[in-house]
PDB file of N, CA and C in Angstrom:
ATOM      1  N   UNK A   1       0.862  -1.182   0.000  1.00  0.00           N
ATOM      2  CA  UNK A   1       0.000   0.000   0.000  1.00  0.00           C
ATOM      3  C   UNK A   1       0.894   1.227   0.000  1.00  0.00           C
ATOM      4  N   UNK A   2       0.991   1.639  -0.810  1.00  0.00           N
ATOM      5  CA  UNK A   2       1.719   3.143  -1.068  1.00  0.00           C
ATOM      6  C   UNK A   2       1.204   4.038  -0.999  1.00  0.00           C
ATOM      7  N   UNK A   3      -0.165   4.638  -0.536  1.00  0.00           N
ATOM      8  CA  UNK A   3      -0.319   6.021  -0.775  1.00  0.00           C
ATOM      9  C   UNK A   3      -1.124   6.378   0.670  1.00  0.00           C
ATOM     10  N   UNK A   4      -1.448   7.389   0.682  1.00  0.00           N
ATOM     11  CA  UNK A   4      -1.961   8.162   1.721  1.00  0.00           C
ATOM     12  C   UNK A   4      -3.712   8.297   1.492  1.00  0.00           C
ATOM     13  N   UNK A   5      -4.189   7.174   1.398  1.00  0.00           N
ATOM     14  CA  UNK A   5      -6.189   7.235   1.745  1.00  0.00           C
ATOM     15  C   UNK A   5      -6.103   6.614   0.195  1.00  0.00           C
ATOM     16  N   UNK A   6      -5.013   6.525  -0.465  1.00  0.00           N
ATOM     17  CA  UNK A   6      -5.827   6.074  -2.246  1.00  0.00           C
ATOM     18  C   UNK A   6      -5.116   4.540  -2.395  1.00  0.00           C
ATOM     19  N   UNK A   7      -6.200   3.907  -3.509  1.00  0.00           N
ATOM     20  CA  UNK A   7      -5.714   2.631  -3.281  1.00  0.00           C
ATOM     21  C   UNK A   7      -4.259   2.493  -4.256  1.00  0.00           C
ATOM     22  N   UNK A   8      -4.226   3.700  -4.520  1.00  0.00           N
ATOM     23  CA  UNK A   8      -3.099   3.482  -5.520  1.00  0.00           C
ATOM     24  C   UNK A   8      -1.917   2.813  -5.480  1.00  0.00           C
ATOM     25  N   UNK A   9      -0.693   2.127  -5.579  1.00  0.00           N
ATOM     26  CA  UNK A   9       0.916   2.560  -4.673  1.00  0.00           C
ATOM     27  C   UNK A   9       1.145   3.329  -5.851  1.00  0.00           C
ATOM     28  N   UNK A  10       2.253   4.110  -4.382  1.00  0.00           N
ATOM     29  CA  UNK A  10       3.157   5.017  -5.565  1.00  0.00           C
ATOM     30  C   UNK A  10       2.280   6.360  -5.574  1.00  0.00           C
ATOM     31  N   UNK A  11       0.891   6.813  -5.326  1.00  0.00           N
ATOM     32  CA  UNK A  11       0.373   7.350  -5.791  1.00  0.00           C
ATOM     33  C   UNK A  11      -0.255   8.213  -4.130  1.00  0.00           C
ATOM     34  N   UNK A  12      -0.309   9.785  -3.741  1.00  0.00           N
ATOM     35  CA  UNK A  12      -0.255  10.313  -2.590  1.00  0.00           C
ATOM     36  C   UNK A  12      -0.962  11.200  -2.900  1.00  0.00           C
ATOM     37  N   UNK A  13      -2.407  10.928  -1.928  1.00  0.00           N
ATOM     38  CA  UNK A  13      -3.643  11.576  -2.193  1.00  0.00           C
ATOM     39  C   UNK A  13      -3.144  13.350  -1.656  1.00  0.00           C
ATOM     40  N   UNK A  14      -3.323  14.156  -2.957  1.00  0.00           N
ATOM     41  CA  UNK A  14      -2.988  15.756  -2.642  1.00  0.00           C
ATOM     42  C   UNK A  14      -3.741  16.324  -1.948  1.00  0.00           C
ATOM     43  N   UNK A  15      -4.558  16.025  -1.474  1.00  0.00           N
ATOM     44  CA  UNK A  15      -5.760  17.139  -0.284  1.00  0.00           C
ATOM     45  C   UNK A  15      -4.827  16.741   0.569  1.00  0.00           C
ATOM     46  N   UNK A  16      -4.428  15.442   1.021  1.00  0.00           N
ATOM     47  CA  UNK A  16      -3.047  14.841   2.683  1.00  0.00           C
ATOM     48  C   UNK A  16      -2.267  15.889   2.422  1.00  0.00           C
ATOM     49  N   UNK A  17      -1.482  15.620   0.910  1.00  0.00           N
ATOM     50  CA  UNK A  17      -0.255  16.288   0.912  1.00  0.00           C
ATOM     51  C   UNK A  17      -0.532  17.590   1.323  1.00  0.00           C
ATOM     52  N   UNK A  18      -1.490  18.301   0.986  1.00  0.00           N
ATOM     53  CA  UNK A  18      -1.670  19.819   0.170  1.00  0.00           C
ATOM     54  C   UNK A  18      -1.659  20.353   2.086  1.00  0.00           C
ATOM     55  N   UNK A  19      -2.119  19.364   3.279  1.00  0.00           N
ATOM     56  CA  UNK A  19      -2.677  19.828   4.434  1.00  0.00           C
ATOM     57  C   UNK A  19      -1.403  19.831   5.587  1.00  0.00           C
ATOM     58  N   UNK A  20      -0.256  18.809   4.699  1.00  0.00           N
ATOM     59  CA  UNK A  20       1.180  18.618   5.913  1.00  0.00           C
ATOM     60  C   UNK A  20       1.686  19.532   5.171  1.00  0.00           C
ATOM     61  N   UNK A  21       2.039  20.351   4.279  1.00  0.00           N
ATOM     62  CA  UNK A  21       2.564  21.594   4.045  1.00  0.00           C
ATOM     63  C   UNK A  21       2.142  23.013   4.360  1.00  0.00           C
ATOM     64  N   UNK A  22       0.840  22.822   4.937  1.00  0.00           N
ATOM     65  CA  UNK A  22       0.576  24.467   5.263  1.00  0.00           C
ATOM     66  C   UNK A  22       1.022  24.580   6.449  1.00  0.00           C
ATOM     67  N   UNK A  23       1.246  25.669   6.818  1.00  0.00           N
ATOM     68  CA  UNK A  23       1.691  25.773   8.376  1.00  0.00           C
ATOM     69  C   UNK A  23       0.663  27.060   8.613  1.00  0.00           C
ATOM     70  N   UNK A  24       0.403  27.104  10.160  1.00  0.00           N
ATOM     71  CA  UNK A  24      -0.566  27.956  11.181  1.00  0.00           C
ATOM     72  C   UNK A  24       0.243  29.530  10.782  1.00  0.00           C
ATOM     73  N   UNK A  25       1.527  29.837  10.316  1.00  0.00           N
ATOM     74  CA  UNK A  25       1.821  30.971  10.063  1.00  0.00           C
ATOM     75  C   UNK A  25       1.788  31.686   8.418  1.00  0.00           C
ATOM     76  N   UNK A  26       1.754  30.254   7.315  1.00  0.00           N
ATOM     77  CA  UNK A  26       0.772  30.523   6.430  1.00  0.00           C
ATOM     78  C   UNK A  26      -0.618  30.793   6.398  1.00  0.00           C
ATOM     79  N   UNK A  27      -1.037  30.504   7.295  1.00  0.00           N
ATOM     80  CA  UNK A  27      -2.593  30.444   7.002  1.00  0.00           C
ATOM     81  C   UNK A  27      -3.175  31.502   7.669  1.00  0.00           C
ATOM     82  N   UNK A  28      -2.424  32.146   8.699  1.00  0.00           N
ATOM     83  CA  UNK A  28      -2.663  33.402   9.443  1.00  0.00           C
ATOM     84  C   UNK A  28      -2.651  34.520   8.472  1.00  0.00           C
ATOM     85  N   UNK A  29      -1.377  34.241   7.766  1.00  0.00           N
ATOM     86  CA  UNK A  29      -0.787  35.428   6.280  1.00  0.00           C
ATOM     87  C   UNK A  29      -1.852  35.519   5.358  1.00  0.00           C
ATOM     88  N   UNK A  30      -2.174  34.658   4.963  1.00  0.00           N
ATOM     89  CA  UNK A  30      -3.529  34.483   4.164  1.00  0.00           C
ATOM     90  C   UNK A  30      -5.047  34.830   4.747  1.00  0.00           C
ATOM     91  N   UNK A  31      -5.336  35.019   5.706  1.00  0.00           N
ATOM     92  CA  UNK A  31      -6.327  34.972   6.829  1.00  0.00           C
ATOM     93  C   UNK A  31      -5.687  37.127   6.889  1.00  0.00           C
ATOM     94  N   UNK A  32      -5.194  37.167   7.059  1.00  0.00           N
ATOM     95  CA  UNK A  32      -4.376  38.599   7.187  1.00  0.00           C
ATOM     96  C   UNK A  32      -4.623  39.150   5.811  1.00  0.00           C
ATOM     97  N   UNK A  33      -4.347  38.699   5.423  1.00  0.00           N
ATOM     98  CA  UNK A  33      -4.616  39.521   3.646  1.00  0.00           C
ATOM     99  C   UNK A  33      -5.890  39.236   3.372  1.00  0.00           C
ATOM    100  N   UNK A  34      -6.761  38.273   3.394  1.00  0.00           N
ATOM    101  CA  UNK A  34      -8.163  38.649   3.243  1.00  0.00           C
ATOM    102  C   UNK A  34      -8.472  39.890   3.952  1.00  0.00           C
ATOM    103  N   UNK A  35      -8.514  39.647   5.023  1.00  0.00           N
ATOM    104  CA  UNK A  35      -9.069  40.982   6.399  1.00  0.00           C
ATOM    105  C   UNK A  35      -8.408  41.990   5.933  1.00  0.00           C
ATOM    106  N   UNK A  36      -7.015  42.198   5.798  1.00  0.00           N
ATOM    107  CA  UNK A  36      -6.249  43.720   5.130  1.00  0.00           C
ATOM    108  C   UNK A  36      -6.926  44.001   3.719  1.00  0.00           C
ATOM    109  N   UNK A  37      -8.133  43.385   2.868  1.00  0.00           N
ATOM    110  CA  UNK A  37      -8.024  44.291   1.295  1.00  0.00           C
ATOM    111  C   UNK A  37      -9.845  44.173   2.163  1.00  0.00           C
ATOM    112  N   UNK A  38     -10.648  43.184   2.846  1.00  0.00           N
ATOM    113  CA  UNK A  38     -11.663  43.960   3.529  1.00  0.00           C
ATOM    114  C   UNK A  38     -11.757  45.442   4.231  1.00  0.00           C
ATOM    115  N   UNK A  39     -10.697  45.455   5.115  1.00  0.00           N
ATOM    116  CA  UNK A  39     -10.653  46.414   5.993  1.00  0.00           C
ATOM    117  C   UNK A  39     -10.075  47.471   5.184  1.00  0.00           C
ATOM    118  N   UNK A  40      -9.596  47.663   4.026  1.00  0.00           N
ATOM    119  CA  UNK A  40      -9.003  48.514   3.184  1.00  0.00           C
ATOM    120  C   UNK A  40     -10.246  49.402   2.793  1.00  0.00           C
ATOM    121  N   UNK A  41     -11.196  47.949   2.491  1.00  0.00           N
ATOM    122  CA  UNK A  41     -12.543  48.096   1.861  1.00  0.00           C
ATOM    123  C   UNK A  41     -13.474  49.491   2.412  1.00  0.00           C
ATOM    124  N   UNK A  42     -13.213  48.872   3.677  1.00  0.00           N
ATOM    125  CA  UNK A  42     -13.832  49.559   4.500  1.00  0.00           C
ATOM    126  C   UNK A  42     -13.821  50.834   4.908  1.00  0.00           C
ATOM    127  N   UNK A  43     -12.188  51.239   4.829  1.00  0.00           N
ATOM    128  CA  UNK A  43     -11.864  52.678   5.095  1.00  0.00           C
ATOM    129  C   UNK A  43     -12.018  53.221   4.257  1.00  0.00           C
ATOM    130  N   UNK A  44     -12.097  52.708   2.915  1.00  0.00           N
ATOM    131  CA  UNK A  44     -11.945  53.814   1.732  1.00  0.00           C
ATOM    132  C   UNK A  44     -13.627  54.093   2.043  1.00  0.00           C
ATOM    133  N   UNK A  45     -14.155  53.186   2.065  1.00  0.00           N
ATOM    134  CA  UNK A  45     -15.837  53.769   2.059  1.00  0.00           C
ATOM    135  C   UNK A  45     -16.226  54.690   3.004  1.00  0.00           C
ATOM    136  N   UNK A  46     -15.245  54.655   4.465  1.00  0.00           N
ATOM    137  CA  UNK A  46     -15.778  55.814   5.617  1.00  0.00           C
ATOM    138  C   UNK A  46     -14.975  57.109   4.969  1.00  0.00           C
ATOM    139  N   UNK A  47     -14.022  57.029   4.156  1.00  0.00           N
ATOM    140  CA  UNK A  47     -13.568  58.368   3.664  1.00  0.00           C
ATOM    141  C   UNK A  47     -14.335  58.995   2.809  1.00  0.00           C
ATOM    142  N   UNK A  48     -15.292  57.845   1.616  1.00  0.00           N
ATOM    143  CA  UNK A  48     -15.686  58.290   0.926  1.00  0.00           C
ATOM    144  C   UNK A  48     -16.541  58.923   1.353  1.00  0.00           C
ATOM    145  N   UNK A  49     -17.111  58.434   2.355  1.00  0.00           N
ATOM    146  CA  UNK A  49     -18.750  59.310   2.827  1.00  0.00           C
ATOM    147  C   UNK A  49     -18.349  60.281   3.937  1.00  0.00           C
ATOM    148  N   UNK A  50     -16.992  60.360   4.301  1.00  0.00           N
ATOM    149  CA  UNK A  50     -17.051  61.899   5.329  1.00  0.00           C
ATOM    150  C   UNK A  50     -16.783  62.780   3.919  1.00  0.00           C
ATOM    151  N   UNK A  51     -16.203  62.437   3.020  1.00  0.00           N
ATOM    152  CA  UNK A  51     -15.570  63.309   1.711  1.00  0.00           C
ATOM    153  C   UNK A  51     -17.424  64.182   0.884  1.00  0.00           C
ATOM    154  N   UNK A  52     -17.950  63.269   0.938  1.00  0.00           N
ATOM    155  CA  UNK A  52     -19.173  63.604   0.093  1.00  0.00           C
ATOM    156  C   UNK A  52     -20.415  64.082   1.678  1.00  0.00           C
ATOM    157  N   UNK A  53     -19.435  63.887   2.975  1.00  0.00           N
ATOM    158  CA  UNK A  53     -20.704  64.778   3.764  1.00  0.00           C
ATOM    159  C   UNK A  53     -19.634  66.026   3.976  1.00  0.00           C
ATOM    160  N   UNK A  54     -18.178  66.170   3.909  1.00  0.00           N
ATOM    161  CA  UNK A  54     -18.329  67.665   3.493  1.00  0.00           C
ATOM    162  C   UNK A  54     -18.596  68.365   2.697  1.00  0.00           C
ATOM    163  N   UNK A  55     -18.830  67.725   1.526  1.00  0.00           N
ATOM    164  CA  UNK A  55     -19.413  68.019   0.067  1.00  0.00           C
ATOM    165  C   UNK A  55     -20.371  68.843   0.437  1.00  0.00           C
ATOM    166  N   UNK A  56     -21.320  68.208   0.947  1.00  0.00           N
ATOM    167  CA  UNK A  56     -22.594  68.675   0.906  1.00  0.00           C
ATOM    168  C   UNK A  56     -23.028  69.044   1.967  1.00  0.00           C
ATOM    169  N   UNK A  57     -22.509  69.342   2.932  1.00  0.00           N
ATOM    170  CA  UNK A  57     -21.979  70.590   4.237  1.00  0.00           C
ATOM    171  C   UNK A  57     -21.484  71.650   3.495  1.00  0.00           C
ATOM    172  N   UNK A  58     -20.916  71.970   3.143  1.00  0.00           N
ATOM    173  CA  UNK A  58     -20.267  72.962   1.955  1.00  0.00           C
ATOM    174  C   UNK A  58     -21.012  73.697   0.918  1.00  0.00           C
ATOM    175  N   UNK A  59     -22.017  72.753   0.692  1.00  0.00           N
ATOM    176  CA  UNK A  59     -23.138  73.179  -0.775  1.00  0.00           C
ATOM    177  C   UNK A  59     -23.895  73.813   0.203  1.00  0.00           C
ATOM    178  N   UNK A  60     -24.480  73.326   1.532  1.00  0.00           N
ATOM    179  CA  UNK A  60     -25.757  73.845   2.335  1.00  0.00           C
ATOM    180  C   UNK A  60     -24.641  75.635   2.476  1.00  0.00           C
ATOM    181  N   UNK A  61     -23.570  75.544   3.200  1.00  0.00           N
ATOM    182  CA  UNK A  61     -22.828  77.119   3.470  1.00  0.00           C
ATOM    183  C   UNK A  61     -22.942  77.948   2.114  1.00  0.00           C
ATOM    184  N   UNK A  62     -22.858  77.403   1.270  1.00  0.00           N
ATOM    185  CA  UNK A  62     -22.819  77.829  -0.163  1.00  0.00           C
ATOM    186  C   UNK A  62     -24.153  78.655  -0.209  1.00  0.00           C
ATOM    187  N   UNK A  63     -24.841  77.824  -0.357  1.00  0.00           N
ATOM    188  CA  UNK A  63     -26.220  78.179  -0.673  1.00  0.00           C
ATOM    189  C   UNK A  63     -27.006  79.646   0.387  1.00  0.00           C
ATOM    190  N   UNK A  64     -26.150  78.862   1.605  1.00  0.00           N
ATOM    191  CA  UNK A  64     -27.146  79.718   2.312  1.00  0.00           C
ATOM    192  C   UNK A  64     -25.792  81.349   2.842  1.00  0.00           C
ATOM    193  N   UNK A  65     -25.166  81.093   1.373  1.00  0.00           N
ATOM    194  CA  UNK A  65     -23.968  82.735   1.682  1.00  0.00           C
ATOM    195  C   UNK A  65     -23.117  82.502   2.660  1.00  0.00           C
ATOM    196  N   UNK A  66     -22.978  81.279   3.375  1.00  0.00           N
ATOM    197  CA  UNK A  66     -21.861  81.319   4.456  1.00  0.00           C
ATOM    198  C   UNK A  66     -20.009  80.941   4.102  1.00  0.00           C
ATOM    199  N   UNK A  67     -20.012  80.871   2.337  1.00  0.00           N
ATOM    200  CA  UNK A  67     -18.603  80.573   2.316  1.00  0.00           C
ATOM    201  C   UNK A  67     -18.856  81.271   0.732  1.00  0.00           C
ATOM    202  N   UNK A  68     -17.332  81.375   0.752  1.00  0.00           N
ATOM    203  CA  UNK A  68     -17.133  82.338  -0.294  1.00  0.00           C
ATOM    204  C   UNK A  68     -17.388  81.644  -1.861  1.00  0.00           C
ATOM    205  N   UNK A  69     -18.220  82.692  -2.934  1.00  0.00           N
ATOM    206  CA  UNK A  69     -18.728  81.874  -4.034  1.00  0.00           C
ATOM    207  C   UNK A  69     -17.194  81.592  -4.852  1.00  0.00           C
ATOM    208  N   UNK A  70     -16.457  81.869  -4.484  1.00  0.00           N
ATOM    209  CA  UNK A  70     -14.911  81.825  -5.876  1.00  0.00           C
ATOM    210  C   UNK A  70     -14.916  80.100  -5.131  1.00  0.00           C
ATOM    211  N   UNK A  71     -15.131  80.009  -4.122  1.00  0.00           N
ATOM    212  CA  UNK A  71     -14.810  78.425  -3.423  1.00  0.00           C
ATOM    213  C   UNK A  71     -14.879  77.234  -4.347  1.00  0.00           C
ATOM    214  N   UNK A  72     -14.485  76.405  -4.692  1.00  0.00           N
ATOM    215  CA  UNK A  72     -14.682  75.321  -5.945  1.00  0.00           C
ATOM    216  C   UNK A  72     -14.967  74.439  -4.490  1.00  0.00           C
ATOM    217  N   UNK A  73     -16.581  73.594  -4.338  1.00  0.00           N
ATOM    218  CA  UNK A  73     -16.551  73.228  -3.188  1.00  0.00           C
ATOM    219  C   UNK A  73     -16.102  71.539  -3.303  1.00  0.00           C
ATOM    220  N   UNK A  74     -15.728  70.788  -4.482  1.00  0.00           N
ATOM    221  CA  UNK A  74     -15.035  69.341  -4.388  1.00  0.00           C
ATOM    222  C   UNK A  74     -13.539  69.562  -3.972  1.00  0.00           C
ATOM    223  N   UNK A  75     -13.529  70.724  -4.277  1.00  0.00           N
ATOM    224  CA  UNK A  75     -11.752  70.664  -4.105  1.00  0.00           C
ATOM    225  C   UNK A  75     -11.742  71.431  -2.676  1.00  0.00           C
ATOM    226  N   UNK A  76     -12.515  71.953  -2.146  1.00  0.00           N
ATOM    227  CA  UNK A  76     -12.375  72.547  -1.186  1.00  0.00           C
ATOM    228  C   UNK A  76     -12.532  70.602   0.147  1.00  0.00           C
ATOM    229  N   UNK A  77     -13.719  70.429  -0.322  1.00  0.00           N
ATOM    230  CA  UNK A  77     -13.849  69.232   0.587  1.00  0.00           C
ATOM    231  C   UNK A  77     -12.671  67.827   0.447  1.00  0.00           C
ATOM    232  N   UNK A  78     -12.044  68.018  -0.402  1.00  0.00           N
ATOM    233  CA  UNK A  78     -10.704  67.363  -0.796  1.00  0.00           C
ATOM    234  C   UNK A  78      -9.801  67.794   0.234  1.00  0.00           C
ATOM    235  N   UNK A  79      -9.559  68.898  -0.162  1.00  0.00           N
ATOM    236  CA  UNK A  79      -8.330  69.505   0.968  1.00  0.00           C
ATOM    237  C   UNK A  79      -8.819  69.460   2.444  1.00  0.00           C
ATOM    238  N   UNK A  80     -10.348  69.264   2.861  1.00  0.00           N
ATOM    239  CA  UNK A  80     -10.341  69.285   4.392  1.00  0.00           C
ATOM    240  C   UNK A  80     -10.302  67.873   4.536  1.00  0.00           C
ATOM    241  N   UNK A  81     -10.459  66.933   3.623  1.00  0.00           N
ATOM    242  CA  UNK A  81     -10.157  65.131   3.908  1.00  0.00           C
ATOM    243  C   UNK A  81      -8.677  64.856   4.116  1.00  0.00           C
ATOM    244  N   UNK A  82      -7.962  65.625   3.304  1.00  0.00           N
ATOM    245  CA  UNK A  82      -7.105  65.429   3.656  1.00  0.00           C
ATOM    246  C   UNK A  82      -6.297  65.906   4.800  1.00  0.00           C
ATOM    247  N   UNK A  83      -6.781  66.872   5.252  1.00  0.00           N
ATOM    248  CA  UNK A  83      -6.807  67.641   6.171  1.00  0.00           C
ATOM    249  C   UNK A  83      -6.680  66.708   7.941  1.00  0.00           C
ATOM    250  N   UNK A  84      -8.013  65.869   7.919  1.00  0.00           N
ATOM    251  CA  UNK A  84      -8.763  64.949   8.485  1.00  0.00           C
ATOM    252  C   UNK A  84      -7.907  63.803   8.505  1.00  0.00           C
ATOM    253  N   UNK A  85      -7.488  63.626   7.238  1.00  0.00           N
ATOM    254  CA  UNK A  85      -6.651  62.282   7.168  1.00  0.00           C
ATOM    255  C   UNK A  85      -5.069  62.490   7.765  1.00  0.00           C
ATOM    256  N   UNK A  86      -4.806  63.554   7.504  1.00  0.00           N
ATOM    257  CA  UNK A  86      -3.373  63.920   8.122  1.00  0.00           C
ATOM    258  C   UNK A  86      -3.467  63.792   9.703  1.00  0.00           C
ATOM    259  N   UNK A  87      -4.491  64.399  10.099  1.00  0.00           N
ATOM    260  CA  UNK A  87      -4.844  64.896  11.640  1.00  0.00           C
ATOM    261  C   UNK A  87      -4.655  62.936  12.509  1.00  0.00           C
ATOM    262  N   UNK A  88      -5.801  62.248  11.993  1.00  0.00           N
ATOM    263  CA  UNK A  88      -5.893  60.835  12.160  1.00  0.00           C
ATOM    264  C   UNK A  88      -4.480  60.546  12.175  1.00  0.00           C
ATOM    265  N   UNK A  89      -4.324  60.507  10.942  1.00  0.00           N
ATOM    266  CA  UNK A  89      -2.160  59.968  11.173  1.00  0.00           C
ATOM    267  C   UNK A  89      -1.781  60.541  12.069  1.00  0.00           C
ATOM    268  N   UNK A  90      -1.449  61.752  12.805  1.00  0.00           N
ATOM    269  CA  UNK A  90      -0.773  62.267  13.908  1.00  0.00           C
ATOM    270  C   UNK A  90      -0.955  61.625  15.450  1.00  0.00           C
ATOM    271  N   UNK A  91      -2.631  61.546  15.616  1.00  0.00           N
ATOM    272  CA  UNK A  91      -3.251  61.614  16.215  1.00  0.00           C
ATOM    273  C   UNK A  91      -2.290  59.929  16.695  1.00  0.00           C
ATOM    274  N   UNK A  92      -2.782  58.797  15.839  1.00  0.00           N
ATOM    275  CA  UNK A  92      -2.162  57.240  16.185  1.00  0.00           C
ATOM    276  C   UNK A  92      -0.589  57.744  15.953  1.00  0.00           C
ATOM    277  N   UNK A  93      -0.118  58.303  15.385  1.00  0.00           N
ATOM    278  CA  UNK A  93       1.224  58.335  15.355  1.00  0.00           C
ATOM    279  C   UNK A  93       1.915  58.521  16.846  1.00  0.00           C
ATOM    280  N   UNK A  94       1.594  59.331  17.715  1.00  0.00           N
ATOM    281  CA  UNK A  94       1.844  59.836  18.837  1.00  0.00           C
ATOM    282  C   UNK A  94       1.031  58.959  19.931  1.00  0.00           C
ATOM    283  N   UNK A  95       0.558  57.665  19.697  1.00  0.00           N
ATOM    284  CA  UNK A  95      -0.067  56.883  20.982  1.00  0.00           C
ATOM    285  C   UNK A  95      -1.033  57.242  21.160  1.00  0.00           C
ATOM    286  N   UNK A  96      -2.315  58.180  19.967  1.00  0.00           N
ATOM    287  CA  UNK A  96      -3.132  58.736  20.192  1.00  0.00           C
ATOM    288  C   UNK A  96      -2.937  59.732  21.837  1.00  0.00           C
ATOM    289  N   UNK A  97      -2.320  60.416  21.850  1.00  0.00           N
ATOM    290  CA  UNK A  97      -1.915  61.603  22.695  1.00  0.00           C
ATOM    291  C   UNK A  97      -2.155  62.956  22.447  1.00  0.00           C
ATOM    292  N   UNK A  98      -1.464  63.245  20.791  1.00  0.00           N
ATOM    293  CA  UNK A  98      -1.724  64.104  20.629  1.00  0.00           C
ATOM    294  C   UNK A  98      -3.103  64.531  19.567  1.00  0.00           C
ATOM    295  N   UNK A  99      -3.907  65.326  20.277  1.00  0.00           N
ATOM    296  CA  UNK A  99      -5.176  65.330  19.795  1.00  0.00           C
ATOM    297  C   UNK A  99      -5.324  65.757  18.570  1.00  0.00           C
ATOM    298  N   UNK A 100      -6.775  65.212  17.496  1.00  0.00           N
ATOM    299  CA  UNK A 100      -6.487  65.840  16.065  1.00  0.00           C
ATOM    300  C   UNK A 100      -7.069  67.104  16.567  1.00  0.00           C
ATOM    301  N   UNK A 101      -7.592  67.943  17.166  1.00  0.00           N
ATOM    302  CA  UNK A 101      -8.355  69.374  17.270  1.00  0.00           C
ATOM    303  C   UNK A 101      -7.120  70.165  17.658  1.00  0.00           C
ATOM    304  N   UNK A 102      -5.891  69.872  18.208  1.00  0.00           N
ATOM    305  CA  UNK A 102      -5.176  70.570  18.566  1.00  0.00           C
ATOM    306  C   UNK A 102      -4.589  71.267  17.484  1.00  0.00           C
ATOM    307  N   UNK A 103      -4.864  73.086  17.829  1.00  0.00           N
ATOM    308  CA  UNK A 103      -4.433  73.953  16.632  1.00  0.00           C
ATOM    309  C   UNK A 103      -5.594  74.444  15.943  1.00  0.00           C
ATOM    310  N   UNK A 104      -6.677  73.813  16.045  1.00  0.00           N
ATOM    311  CA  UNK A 104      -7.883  73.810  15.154  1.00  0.00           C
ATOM    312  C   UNK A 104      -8.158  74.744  14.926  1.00  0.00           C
ATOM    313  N   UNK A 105      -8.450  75.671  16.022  1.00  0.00           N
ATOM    314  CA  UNK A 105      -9.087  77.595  15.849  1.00  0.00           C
ATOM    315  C   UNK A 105      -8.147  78.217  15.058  1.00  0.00           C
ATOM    316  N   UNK A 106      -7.135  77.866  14.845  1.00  0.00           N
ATOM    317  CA  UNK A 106      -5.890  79.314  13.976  1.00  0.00           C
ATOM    318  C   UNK A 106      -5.559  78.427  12.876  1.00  0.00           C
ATOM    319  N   UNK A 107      -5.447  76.976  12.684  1.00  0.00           N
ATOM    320  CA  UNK A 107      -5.440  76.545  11.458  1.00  0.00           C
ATOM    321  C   UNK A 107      -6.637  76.834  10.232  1.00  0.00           C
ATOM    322  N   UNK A 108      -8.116  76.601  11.139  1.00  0.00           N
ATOM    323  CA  UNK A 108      -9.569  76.545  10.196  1.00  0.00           C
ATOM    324  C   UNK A 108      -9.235  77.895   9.580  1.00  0.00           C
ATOM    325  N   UNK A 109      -8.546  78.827  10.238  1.00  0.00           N
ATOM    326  CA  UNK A 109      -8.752  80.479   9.299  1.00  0.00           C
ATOM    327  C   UNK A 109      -7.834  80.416   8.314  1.00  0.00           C
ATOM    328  N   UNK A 110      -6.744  79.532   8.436  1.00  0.00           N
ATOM    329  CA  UNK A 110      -5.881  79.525   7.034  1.00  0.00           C
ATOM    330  C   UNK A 110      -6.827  78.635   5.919  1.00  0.00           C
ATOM    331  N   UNK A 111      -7.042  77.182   6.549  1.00  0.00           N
ATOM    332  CA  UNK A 111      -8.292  76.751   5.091  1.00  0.00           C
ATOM    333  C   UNK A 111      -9.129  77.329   4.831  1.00  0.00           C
TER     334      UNK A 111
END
């Protein structure tokens, strides 16, 4: 009898083989990269929708005369995402310590 579950000899059933070659730190890596292009998934979609609710936070100021008409308001809500997104990086960069609002009142008058 030569093989592993087949009546074959000589012949080594590959689901056996395919299961003594993976190891618990392959399968974590793989288990990790699913969850990392989900969770990728995921952030791009909470950016997308703070991006399109300053959008349209922006259109309501617009409308109702509270920001200036030369304002191009996609590019304006661009630059405060990124704005947002920089702040977030600092914010975990520093052990979450240093706060994203810190600066906020004398920075908002330069954007």
């Amino acid at each position: 009898m030569g093989g592993y579950g087949s009546g074959f000899r000589g012949q080594k059933n590959l689901a056996v083989e395919d299961c003594r070659t993976l190891s618990l730190p392959d399968l974590l890596r793989e288990k990790a990269v699913v969850s990392g292009v989900r969770l990728q998934a995921r952030i791009n979609q909470l950016h997308d929708r703070i991006e399109a609710s300053l959008r349209q936070s922006l259109r309501v100021a617009a409308s109702q005369s509270e920001l200036d008409p030369t304002i191009e308001v996609n590019a304006m809500a661009n630059l405060l995402m990124c704005f947002v997104t920089g702040r977030w990086h600092q914010f975990a960069k520093s052990g979450f310590k240093r706060m994203p609002t810190e600066l906020w009142s004398m920075q908002w008058q330069a954007l």
